[in-house]
C-alpha atoms as a PDB file:
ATOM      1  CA  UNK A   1     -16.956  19.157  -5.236  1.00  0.00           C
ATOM      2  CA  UNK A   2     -13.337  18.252  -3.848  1.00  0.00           C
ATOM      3  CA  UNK A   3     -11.831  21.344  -2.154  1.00  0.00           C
ATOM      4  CA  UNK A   4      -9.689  23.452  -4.701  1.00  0.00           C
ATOM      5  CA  UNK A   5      -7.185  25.263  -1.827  1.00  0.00           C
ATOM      6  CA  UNK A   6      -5.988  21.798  -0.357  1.00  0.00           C
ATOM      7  CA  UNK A   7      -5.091  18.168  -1.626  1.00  0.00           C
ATOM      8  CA  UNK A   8      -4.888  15.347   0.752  1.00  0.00           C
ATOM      9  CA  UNK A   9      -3.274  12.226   0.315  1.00  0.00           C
ATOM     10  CA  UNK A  10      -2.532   9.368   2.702  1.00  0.00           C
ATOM     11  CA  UNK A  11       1.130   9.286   4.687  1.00  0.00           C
ATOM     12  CA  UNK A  12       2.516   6.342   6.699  1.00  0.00           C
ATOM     13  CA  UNK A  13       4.316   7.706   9.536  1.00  0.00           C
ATOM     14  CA  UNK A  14       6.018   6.523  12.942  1.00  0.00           C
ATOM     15  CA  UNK A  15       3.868   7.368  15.543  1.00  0.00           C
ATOM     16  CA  UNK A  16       5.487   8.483  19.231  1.00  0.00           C
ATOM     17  CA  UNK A  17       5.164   4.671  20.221  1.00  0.00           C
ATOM     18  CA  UNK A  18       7.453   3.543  17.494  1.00  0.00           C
ATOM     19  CA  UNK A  19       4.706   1.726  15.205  1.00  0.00           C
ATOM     20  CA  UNK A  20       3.963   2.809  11.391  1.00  0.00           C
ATOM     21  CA  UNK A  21       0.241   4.022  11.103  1.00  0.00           C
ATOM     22  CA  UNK A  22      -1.606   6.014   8.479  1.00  0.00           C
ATOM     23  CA  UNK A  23      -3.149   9.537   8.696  1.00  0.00           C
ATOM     24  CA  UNK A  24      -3.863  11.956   6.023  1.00  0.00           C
ATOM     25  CA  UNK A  25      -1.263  14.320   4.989  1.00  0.00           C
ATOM     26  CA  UNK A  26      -2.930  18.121   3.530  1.00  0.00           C
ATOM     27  CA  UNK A  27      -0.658  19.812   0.582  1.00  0.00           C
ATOM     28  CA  UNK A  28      -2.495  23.749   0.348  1.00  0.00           C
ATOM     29  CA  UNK A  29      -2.798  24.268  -3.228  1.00  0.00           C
ATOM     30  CA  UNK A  30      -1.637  27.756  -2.913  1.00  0.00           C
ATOM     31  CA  UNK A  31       0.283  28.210  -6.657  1.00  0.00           C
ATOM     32  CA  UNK A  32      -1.331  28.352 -10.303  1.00  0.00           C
ATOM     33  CA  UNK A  33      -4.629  29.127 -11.714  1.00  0.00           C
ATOM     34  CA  UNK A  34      -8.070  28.660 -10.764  1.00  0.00           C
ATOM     35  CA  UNK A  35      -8.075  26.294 -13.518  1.00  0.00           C
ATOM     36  CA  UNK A  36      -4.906  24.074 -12.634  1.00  0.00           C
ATOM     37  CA  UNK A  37      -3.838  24.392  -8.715  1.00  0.00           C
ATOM     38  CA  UNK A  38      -0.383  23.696  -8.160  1.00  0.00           C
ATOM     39  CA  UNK A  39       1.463  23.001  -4.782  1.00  0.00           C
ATOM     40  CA  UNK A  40       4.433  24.881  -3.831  1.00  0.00           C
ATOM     41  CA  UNK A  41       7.454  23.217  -6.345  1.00  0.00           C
ATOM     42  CA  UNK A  42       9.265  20.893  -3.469  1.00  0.00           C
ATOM     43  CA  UNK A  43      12.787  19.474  -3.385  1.00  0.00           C
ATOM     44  CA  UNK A  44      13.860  16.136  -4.212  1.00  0.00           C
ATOM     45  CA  UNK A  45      17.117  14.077  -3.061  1.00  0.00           C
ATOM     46  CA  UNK A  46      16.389  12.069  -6.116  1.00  0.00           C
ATOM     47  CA  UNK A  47      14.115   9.101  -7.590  1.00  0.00           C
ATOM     48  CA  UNK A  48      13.909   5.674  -8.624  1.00  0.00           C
ATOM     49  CA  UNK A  49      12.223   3.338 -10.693  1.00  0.00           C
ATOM     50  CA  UNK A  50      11.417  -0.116  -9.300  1.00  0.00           C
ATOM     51  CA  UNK A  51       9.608  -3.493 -10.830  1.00  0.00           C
ATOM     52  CA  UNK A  52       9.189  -6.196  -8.548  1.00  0.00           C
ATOM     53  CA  UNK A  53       7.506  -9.463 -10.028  1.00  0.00           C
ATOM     54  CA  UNK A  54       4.614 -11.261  -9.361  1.00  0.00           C
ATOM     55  CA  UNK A  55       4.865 -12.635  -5.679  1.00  0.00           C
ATOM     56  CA  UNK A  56       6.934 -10.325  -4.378  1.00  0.00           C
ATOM     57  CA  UNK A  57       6.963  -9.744  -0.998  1.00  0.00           C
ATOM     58  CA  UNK A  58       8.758  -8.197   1.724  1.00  0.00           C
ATOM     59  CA  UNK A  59       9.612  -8.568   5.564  1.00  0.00           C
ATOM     60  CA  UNK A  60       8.556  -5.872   7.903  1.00  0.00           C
ATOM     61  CA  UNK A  61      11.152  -2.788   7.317  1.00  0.00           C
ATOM     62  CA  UNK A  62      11.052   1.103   7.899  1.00  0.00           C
ATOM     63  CA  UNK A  63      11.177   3.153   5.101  1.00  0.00           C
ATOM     64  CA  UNK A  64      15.311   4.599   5.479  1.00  0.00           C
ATOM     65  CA  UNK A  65      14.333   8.402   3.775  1.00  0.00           C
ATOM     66  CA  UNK A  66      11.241   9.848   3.692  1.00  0.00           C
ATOM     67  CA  UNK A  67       9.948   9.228   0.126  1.00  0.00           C
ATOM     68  CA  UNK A  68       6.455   9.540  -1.861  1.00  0.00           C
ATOM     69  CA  UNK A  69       5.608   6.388  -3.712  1.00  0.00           C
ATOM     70  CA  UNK A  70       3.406   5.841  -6.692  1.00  0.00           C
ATOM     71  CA  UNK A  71       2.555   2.872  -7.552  1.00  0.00           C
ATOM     72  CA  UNK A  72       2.508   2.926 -11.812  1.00  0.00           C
ATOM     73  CA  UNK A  73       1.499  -0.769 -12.430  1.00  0.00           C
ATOM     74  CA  UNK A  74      -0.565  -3.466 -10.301  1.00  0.00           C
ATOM     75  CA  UNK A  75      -1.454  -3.254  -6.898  1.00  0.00           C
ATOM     76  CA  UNK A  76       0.527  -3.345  -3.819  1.00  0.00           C
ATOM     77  CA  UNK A  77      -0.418  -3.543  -0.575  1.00  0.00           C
ATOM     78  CA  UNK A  78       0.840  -2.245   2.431  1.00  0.00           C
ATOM     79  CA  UNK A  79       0.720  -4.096   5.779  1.00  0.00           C
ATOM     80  CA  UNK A  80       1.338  -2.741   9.718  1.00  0.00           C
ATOM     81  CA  UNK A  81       2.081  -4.309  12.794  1.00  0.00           C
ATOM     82  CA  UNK A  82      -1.435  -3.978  14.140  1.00  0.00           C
ATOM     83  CA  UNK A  83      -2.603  -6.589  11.098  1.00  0.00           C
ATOM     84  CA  UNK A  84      -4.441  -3.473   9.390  1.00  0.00           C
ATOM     85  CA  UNK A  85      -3.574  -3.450   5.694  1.00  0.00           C
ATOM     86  CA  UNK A  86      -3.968  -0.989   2.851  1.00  0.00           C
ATOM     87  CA  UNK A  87      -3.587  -1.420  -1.304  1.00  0.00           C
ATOM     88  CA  UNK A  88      -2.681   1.044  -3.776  1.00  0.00           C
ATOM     89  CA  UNK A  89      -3.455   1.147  -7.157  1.00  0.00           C
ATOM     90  CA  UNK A  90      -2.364   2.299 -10.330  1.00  0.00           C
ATOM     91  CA  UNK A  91      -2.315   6.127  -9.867  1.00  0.00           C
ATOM     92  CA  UNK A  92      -1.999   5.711  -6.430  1.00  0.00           C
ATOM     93  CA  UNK A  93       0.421   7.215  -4.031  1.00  0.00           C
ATOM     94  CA  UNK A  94       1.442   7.986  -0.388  1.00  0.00           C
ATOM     95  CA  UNK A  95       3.970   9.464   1.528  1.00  0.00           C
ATOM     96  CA  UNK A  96       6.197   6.621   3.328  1.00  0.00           C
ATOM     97  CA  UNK A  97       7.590   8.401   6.150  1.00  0.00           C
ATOM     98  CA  UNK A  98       7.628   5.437   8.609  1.00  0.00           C
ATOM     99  CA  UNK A  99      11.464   5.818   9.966  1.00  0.00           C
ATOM    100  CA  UNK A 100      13.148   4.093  12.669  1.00  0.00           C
ATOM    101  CA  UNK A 101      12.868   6.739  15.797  1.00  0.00           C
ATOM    102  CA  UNK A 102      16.303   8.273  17.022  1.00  0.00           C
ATOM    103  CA  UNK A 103      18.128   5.280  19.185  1.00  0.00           C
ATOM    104  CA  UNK A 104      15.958   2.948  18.256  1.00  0.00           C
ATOM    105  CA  UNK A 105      17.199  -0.998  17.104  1.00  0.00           C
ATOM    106  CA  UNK A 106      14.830  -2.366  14.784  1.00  0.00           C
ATOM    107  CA  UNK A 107      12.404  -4.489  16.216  1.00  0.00           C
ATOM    108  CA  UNK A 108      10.110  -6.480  13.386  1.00  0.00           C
ATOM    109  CA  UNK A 109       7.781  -7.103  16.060  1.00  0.00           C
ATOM    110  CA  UNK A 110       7.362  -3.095  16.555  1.00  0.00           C
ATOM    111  CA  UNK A 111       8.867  -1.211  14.027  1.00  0.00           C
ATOM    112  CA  UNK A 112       7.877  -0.231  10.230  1.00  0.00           C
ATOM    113  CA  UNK A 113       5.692  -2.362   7.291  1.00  0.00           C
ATOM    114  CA  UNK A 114       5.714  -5.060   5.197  1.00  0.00           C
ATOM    115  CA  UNK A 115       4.652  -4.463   1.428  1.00  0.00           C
ATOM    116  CA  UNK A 116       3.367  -6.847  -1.419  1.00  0.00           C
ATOM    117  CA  UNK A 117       2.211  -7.178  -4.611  1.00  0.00           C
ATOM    118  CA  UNK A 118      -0.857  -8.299  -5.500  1.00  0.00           C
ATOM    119  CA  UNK A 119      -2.471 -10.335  -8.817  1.00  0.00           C
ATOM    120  CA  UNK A 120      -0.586 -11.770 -11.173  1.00  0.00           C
ATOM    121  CA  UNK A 121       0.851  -8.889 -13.251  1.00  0.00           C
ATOM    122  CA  UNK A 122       4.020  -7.718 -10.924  1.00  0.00           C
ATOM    123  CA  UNK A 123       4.529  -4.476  -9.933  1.00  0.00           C
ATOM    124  CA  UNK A 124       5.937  -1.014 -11.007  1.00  0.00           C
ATOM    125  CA  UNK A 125       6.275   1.545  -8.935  1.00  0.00           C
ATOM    126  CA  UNK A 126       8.213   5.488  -8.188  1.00  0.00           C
ATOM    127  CA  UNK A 127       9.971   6.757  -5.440  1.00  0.00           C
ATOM    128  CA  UNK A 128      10.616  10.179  -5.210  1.00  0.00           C
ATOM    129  CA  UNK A 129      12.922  11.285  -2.029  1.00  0.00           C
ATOM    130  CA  UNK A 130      12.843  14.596  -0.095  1.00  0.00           C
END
């Protein structure tokens, strides 16, 4: 049985050497009922709606505000510098938090992630800012 205090998702995040990497992010479940646990209500700076179409894909970037993003239709994947790669799913989500540090220049040798979509059906997708 999942744990009812906590939720954990995944979040993509600049590590101190400057490269993206994944690691789990925990939300406490501290609001609501025992029946429906709610996380505190959080800010936003705003969201979008995007569709990309089938074949779309992009060059390695850095995500410019932290943002959640769930993906709504198809798959898209999400690849790092170290070749490691990760899809989402309809109903999927993670935190992209992978910013440029403070001074840096971009580097796409170094720096950020390049993202996809997979299959044949495009892809649409939220972002939701802090």
């Amino acid at each position: 049985m999942p744990d009812t205090a906590t939720m954990t998702l995944p979040e993509l995040f600049t590590d101190a050497d400057g490269r993206a990497r994944w690691r789990e992010r925990v939300l406490p479940l501290a609001e609501g009922s025992p029946a429906s646990r709610l996380t505190a209500l959080a800010p936003s700076g705003g969201s979008q709606w995007r569709r990309s179409p089938a074949g779309f894909a992009s060059q390695f970037h850095c995500t410019t505000t932290p943002q959640w993003l769930v993906v709504l239709r198809g798959r898209m994947e999400i690849g790092l510098q170290d070749g490691s790669r990760r899809v989402f799913g309809p109903g999927e989500c993670f935190y992209s938090n992978d910013t440029l540090p403070p001074g840096a220049t971009f580097d796409a040798t170094l720096h950020g992630h390049c993202s996809r979509a997979l299959g044949d059906d495009g892809l649409e997708t939220l972002f939701v800012r802090d």
